[in-house]
PDB file of N, CA and C in Angstrom:
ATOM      1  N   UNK A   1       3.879  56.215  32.324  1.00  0.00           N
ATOM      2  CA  UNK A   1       2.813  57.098  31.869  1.00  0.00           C
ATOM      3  C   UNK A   1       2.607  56.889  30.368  1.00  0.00           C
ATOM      4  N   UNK A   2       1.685  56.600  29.408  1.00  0.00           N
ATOM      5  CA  UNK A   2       1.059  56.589  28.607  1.00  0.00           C
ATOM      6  C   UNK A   2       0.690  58.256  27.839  1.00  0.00           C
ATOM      7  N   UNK A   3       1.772  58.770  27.776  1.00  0.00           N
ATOM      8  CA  UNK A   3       0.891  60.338  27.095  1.00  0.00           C
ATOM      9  C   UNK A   3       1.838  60.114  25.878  1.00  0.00           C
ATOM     10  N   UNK A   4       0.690  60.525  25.095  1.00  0.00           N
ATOM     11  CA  UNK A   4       1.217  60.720  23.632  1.00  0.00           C
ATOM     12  C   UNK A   4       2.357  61.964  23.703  1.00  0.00           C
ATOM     13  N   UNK A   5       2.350  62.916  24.001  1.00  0.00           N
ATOM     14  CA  UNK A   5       2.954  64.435  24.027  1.00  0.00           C
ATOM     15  C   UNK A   5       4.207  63.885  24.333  1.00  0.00           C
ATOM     16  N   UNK A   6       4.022  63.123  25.554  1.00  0.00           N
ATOM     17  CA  UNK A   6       5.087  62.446  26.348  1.00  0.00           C
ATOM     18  C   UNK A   6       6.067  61.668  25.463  1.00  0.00           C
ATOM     19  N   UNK A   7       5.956  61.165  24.320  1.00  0.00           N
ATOM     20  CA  UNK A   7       6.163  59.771  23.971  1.00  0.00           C
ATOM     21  C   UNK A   7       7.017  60.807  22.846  1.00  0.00           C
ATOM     22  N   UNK A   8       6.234  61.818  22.405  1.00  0.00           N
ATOM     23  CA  UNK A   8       6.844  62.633  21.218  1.00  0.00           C
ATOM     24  C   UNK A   8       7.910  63.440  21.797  1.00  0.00           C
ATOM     25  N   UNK A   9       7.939  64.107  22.671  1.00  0.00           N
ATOM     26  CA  UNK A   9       8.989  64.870  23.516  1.00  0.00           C
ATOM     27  C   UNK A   9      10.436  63.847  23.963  1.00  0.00           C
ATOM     28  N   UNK A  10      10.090  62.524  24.290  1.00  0.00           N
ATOM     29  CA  UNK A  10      10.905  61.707  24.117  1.00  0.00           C
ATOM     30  C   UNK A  10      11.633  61.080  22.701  1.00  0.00           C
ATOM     31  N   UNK A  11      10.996  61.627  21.884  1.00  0.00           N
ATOM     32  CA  UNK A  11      11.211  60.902  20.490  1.00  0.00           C
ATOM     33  C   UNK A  11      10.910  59.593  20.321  1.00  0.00           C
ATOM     34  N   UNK A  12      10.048  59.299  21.289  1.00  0.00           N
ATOM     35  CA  UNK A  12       9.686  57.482  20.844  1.00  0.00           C
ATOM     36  C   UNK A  12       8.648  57.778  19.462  1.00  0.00           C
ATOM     37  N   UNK A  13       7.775  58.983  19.716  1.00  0.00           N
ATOM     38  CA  UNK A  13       6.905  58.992  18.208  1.00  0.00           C
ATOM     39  C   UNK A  13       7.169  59.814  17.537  1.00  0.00           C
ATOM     40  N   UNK A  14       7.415  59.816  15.748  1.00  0.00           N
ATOM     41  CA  UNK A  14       7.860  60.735  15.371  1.00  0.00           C
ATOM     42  C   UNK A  14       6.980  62.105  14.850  1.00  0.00           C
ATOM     43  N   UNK A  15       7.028  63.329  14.703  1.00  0.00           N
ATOM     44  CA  UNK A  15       6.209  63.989  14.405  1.00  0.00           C
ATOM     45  C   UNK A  15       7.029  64.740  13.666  1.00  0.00           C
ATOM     46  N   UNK A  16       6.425  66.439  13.250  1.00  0.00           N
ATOM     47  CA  UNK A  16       7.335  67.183  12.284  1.00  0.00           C
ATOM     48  C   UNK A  16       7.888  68.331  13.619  1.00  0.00           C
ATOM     49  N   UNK A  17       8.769  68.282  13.750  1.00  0.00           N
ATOM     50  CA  UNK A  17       9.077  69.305  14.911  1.00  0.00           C
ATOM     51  C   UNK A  17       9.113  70.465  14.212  1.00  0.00           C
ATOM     52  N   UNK A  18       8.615  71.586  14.868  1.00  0.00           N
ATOM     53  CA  UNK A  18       8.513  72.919  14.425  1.00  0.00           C
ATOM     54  C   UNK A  18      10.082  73.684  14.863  1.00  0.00           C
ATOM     55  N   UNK A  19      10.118  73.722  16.179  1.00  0.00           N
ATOM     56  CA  UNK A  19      11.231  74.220  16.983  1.00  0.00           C
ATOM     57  C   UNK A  19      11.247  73.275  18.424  1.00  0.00           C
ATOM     58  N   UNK A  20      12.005  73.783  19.283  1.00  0.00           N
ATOM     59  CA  UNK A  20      12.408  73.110  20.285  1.00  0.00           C
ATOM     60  C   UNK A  20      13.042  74.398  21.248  1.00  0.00           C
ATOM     61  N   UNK A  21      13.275  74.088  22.512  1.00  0.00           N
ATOM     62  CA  UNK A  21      14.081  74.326  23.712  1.00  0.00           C
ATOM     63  C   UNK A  21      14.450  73.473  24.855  1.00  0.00           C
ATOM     64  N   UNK A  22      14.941  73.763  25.902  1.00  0.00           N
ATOM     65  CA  UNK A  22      15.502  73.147  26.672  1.00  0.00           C
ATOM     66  C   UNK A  22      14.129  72.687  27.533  1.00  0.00           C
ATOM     67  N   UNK A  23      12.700  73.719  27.862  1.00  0.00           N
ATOM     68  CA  UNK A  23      11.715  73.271  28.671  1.00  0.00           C
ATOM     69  C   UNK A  23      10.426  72.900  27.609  1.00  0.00           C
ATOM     70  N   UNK A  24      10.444  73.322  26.200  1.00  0.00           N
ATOM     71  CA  UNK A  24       9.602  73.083  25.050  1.00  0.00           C
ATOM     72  C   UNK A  24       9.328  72.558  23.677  1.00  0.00           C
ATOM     73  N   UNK A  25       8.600  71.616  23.586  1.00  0.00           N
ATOM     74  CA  UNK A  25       8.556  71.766  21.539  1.00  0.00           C
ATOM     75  C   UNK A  25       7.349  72.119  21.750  1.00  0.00           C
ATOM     76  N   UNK A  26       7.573  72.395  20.392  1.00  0.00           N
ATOM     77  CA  UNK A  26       6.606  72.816  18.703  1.00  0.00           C
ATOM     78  C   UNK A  26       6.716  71.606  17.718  1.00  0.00           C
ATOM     79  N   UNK A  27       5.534  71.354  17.650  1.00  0.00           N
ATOM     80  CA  UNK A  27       5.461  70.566  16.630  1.00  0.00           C
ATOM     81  C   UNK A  27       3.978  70.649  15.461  1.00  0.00           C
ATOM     82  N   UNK A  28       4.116  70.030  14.424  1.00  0.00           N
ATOM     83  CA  UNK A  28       2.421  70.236  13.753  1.00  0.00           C
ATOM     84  C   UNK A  28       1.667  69.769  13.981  1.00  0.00           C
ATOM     85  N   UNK A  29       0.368  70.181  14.326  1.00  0.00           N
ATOM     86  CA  UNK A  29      -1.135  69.694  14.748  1.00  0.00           C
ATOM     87  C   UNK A  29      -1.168  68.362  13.345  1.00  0.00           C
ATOM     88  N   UNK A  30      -1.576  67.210  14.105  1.00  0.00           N
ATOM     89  CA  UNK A  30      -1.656  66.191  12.820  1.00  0.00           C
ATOM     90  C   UNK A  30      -2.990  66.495  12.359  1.00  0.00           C
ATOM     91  N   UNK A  31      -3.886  67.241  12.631  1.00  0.00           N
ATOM     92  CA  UNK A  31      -5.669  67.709  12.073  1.00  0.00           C
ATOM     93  C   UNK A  31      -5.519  69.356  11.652  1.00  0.00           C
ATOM     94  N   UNK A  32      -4.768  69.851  11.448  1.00  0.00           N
ATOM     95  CA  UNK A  32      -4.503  71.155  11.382  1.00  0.00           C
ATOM     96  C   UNK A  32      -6.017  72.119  10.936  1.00  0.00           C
ATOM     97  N   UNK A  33      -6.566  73.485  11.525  1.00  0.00           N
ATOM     98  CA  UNK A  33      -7.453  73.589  11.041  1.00  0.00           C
ATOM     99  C   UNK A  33      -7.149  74.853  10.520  1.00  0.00           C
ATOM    100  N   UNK A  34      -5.941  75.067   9.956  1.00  0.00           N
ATOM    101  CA  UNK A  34      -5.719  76.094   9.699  1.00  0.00           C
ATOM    102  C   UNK A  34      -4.286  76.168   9.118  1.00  0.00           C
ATOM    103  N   UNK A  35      -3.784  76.944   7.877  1.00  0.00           N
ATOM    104  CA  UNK A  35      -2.463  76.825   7.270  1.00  0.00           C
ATOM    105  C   UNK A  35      -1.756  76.614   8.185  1.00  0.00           C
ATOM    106  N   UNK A  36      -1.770  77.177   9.287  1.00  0.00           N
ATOM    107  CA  UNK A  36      -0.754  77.345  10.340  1.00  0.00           C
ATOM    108  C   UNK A  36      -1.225  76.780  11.260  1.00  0.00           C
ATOM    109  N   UNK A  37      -0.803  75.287  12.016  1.00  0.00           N
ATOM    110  CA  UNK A  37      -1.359  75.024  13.064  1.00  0.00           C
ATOM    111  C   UNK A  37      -0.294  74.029  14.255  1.00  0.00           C
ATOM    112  N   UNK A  38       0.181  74.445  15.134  1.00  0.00           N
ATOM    113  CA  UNK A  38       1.040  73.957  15.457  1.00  0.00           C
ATOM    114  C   UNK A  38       0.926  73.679  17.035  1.00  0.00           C
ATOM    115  N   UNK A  39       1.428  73.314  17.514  1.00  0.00           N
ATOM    116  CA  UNK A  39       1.069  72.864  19.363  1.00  0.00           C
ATOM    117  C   UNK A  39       2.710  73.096  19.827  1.00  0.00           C
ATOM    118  N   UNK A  40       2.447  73.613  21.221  1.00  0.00           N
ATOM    119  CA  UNK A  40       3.941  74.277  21.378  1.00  0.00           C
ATOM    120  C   UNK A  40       3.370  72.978  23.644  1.00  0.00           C
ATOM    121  N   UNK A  41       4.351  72.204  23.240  1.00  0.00           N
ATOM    122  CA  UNK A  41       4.075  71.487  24.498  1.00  0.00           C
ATOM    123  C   UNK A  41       5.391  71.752  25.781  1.00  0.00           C
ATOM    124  N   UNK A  42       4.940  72.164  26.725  1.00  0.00           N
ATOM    125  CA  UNK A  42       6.014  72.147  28.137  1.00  0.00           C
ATOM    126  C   UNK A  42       6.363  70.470  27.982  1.00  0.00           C
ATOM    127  N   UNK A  43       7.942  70.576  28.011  1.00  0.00           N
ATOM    128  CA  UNK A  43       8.692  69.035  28.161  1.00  0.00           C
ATOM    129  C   UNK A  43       8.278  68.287  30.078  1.00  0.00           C
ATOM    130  N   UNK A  44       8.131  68.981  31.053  1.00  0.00           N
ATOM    131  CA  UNK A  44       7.738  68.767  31.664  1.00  0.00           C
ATOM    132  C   UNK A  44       6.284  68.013  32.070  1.00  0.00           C
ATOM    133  N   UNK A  45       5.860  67.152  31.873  1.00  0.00           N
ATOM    134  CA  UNK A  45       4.366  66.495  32.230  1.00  0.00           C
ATOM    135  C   UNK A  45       3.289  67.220  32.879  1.00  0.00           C
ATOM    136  N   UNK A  46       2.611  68.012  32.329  1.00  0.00           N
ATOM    137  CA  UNK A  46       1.895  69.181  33.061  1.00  0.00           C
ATOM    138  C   UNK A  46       0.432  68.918  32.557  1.00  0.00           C
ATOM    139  N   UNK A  47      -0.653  68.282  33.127  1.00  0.00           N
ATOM    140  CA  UNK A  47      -1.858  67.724  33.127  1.00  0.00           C
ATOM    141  C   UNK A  47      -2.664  69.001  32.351  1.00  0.00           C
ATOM    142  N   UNK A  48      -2.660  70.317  32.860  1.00  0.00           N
ATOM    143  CA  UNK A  48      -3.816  70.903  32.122  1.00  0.00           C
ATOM    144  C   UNK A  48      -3.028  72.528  32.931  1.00  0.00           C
ATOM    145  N   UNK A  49      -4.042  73.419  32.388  1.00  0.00           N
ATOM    146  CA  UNK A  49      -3.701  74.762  33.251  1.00  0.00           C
ATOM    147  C   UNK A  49      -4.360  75.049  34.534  1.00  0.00           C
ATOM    148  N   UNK A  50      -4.793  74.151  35.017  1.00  0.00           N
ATOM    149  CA  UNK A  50      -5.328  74.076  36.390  1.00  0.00           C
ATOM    150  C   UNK A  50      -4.289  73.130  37.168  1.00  0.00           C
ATOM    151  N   UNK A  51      -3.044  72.457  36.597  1.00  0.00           N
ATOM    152  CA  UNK A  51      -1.958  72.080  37.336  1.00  0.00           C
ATOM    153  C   UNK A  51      -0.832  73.046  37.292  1.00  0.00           C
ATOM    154  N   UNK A  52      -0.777  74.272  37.041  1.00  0.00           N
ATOM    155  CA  UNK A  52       0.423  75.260  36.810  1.00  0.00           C
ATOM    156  C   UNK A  52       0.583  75.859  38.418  1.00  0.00           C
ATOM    157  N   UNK A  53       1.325  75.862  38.813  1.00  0.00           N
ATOM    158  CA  UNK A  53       1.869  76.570  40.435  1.00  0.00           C
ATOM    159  C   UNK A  53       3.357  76.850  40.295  1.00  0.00           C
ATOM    160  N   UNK A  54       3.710  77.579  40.947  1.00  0.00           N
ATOM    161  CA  UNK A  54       5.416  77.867  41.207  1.00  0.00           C
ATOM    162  C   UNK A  54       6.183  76.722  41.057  1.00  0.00           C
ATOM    163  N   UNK A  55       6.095  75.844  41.178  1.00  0.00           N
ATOM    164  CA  UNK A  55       7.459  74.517  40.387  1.00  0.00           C
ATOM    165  C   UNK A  55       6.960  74.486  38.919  1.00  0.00           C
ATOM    166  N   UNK A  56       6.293  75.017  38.426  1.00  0.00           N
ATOM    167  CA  UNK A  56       6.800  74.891  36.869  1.00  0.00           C
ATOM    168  C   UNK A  56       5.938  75.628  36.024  1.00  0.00           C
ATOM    169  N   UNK A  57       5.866  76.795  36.534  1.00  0.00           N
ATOM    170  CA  UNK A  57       5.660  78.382  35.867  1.00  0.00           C
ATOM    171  C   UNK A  57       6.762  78.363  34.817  1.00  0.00           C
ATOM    172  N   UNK A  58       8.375  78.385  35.027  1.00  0.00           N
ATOM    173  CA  UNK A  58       9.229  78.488  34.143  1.00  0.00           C
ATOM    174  C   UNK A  58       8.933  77.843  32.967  1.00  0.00           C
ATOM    175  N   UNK A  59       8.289  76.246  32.774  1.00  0.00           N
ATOM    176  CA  UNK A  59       8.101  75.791  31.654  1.00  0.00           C
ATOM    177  C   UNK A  59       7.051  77.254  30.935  1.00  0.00           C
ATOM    178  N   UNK A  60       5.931  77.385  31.379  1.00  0.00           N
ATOM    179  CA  UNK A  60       5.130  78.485  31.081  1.00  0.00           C
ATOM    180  C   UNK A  60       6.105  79.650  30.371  1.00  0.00           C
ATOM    181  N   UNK A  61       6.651  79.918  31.121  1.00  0.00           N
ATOM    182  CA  UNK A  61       7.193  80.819  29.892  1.00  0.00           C
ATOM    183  C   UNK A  61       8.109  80.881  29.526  1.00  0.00           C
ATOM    184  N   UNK A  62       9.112  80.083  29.201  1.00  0.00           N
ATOM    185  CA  UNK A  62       9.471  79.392  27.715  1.00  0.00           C
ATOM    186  C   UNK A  62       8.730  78.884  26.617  1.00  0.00           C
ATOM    187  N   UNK A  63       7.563  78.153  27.354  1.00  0.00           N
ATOM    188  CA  UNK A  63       6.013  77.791  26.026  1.00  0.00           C
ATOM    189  C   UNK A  63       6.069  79.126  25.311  1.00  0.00           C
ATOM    190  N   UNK A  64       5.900  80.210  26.317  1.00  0.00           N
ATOM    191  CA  UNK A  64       5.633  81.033  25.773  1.00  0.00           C
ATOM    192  C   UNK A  64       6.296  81.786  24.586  1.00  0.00           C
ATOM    193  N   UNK A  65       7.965  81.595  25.336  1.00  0.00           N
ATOM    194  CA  UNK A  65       9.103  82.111  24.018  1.00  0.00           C
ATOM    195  C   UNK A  65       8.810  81.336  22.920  1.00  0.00           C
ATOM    196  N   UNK A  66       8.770  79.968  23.145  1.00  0.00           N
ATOM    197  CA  UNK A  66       8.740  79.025  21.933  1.00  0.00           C
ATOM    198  C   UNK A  66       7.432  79.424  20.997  1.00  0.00           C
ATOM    199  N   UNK A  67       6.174  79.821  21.443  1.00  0.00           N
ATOM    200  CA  UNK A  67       5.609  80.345  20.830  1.00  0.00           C
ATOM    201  C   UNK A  67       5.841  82.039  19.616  1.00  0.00           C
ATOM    202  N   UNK A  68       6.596  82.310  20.176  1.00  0.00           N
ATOM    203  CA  UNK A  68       7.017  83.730  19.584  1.00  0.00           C
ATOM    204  C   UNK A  68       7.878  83.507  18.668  1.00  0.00           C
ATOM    205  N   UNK A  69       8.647  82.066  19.030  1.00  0.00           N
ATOM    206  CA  UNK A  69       9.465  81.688  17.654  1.00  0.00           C
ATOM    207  C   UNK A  69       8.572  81.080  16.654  1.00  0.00           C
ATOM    208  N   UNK A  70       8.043  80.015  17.113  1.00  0.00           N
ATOM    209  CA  UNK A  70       7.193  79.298  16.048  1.00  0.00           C
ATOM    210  C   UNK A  70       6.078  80.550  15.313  1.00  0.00           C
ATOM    211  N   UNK A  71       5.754  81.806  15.619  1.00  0.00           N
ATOM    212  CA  UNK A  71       5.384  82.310  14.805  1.00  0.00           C
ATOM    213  C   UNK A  71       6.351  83.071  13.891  1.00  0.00           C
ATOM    214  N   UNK A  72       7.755  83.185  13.956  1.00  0.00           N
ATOM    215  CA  UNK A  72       8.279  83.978  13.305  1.00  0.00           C
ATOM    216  C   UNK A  72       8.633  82.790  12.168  1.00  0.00           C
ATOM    217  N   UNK A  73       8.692  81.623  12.797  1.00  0.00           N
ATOM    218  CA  UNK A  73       9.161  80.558  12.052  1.00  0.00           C
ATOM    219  C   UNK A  73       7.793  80.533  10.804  1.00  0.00           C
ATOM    220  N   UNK A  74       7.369  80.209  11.554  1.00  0.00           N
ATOM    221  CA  UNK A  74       5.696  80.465  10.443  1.00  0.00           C
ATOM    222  C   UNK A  74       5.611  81.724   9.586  1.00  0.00           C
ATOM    223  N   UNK A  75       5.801  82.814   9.808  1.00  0.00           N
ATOM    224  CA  UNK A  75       5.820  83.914   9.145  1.00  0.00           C
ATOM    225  C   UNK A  75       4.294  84.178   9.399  1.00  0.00           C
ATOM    226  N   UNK A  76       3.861  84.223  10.635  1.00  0.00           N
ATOM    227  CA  UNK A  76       2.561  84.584  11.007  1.00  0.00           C
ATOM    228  C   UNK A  76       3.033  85.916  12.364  1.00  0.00           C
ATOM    229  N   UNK A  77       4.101  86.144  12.589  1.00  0.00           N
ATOM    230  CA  UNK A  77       4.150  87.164  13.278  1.00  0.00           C
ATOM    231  C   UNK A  77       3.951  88.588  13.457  1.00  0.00           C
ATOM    232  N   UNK A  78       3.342  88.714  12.346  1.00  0.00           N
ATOM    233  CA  UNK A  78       3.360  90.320  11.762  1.00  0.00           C
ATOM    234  C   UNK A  78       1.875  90.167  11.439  1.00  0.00           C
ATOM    235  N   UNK A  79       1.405  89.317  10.754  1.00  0.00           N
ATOM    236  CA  UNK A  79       0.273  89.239  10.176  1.00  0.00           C
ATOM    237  C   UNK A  79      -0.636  88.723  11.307  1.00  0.00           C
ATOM    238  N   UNK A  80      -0.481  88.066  12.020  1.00  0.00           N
ATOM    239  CA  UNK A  80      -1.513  87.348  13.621  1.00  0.00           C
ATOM    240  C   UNK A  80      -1.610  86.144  13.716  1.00  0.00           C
ATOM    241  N   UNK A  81      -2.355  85.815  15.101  1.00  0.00           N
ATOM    242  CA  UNK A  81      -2.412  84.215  14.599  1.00  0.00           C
ATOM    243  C   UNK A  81      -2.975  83.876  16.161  1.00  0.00           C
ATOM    244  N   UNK A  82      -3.366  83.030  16.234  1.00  0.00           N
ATOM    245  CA  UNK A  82      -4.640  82.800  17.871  1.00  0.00           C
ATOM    246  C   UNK A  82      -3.884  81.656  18.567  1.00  0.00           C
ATOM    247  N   UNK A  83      -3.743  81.628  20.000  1.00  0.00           N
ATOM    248  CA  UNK A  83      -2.940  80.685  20.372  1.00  0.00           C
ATOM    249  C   UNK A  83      -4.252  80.497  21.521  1.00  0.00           C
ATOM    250  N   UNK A  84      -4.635  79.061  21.997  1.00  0.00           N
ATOM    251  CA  UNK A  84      -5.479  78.245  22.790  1.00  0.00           C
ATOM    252  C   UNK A  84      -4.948  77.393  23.432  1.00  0.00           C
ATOM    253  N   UNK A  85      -5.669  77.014  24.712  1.00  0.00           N
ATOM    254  CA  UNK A  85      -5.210  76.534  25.416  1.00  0.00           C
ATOM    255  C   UNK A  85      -6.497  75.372  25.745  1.00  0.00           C
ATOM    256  N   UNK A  86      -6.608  74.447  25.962  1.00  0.00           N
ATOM    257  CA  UNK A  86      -8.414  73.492  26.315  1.00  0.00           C
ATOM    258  C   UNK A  86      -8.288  73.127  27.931  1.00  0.00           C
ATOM    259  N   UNK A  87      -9.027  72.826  28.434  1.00  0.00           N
ATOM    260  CA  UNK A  87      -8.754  72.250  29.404  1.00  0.00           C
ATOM    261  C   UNK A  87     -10.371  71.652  30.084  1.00  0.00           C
ATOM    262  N   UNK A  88      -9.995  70.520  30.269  1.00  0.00           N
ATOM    263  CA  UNK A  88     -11.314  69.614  30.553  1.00  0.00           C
ATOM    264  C   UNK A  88     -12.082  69.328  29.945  1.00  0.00           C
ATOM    265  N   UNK A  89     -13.080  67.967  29.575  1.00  0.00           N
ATOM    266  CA  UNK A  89     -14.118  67.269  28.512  1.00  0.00           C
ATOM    267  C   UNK A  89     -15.054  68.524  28.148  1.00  0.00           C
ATOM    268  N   UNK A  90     -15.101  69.413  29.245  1.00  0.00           N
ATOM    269  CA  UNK A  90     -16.469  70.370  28.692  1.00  0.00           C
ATOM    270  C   UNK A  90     -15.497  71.984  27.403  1.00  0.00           C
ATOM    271  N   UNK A  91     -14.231  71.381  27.575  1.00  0.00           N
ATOM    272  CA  UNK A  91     -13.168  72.846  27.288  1.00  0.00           C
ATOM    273  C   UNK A  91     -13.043  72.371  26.048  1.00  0.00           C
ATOM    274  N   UNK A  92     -12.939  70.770  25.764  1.00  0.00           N
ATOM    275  CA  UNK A  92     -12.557  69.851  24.621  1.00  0.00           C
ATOM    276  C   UNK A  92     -10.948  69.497  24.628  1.00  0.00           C
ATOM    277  N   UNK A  93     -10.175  69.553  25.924  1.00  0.00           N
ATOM    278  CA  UNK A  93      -8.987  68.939  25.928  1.00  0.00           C
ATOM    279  C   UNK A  93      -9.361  67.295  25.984  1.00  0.00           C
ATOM    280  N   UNK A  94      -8.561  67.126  25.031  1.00  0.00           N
ATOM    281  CA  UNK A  94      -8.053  65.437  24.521  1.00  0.00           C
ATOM    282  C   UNK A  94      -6.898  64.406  24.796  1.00  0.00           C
ATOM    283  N   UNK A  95      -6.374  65.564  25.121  1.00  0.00           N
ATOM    284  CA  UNK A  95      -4.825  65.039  25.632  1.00  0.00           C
ATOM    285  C   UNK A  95      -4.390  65.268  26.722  1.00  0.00           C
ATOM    286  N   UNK A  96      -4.513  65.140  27.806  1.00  0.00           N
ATOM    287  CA  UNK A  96      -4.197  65.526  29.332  1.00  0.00           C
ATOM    288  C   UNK A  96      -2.982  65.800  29.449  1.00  0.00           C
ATOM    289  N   UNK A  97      -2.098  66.580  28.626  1.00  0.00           N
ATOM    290  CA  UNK A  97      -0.971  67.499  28.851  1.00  0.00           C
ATOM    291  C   UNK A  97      -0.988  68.632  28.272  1.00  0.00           C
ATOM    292  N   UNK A  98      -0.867  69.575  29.434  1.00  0.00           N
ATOM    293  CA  UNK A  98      -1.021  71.096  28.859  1.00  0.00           C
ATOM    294  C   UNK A  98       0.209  71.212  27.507  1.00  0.00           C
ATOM    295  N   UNK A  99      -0.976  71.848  26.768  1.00  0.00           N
ATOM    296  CA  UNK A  99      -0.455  72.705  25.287  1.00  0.00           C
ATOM    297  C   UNK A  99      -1.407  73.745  25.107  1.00  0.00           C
ATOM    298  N   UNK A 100      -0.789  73.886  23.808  1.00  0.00           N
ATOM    299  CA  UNK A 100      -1.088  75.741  23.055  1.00  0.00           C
ATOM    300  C   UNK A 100      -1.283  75.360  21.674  1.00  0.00           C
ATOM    301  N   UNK A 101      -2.399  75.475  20.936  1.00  0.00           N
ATOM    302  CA  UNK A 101      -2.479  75.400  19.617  1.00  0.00           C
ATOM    303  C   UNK A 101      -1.966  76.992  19.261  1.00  0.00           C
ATOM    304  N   UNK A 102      -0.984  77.083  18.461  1.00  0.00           N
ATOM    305  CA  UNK A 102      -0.541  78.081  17.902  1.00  0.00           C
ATOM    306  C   UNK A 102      -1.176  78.199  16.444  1.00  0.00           C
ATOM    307  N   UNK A 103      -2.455  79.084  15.393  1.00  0.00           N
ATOM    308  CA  UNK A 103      -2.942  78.515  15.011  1.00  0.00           C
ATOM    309  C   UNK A 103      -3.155  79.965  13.925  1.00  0.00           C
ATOM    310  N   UNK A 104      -2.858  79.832  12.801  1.00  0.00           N
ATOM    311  CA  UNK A 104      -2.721  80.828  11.832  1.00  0.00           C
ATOM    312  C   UNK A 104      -2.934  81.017  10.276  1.00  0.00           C
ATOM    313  N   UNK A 105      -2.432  81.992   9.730  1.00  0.00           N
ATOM    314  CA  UNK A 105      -2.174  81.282   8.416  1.00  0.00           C
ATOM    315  C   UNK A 105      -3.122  82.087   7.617  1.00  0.00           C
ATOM    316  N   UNK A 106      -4.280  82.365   8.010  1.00  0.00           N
ATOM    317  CA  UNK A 106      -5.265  82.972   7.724  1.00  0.00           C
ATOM    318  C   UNK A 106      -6.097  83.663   8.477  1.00  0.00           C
ATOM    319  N   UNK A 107      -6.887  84.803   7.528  1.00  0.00           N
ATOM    320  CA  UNK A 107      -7.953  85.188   8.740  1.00  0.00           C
ATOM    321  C   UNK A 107      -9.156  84.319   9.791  1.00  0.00           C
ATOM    322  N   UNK A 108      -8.916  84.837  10.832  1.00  0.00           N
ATOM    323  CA  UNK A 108      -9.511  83.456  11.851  1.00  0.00           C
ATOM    324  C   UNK A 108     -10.538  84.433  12.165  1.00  0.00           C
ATOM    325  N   UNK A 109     -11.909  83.611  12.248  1.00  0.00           N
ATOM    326  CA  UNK A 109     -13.160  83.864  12.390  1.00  0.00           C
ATOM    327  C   UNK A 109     -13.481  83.287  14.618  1.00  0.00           C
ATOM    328  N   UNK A 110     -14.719  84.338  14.564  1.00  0.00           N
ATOM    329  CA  UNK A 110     -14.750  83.440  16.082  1.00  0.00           C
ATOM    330  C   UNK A 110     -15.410  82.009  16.455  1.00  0.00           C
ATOM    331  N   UNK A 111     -14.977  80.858  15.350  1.00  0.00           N
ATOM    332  CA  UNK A 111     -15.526  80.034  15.373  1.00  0.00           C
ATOM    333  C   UNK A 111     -14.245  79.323  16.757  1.00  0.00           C
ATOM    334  N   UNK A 112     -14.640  77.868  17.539  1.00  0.00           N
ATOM    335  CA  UNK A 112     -13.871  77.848  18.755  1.00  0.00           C
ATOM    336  C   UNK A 112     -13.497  76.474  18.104  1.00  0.00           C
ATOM    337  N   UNK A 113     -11.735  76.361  18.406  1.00  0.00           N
ATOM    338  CA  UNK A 113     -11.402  75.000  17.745  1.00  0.00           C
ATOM    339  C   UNK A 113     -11.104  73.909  19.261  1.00  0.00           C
ATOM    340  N   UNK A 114     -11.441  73.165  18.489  1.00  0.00           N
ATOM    341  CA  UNK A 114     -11.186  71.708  19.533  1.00  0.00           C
ATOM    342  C   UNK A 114     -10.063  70.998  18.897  1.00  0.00           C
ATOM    343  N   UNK A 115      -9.716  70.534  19.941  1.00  0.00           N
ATOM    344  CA  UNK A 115      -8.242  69.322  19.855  1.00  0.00           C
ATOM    345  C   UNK A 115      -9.051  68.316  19.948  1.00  0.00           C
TER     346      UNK A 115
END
């Protein structure tokens, strides 16, 4: 398989890791659109949120813990911060493995970000 996410979760590419777990990283958006912008990816190969079913809900929420860290890690937990999900050419997913832009730092307007 050819996925970038993939390749980084393996450590073949290097990135800035935010945090980690046993089913998740965090790492930094390399386009960041925002002080705070980070992608929290299931280690599991998970195409989009229209592939989530009972064999790997659990990654789901650990994403999810890992998200609750990477904001405390950020120091956006108190103050807020918008977490997204894309899915499909018309959603603007780019990367055909489900993630979460964890995305902060500042006040966020309802403008809609793309990966």
């Amino acid at each position: 398989m050819d996925c970038v996410f993939c390749k980084i979760i393996n450590h073949e590419i290097p990135s800035n890791i935010v945090a980690e777990n046993e089913y998740a990283i965090a790492f930094e958006d390399l386009d960041p659109v925002a002080p705070v912008h980070v992608l929290v990816v299931p280690k599991m190969h998970i195409g989009s949120i229209m592939e989530l079913d009972d064999s790997n809900l659990k990654y789901v929420q650990e994403v999810h813990k890992l998200i609750q860290e990477v904001a405390k890690i950020k120091n956006v937990d108190k103050s807020g911060f918008r977490v997204i999900t894309n899915y499909g050419e018309d959603g603007g997913q780019t990367v055909p493995h489900l993630h979460y832009h964890v995305i902060g730092g500042k006040r966020l307007g309802p403008k809609i970000i793309h990966d």
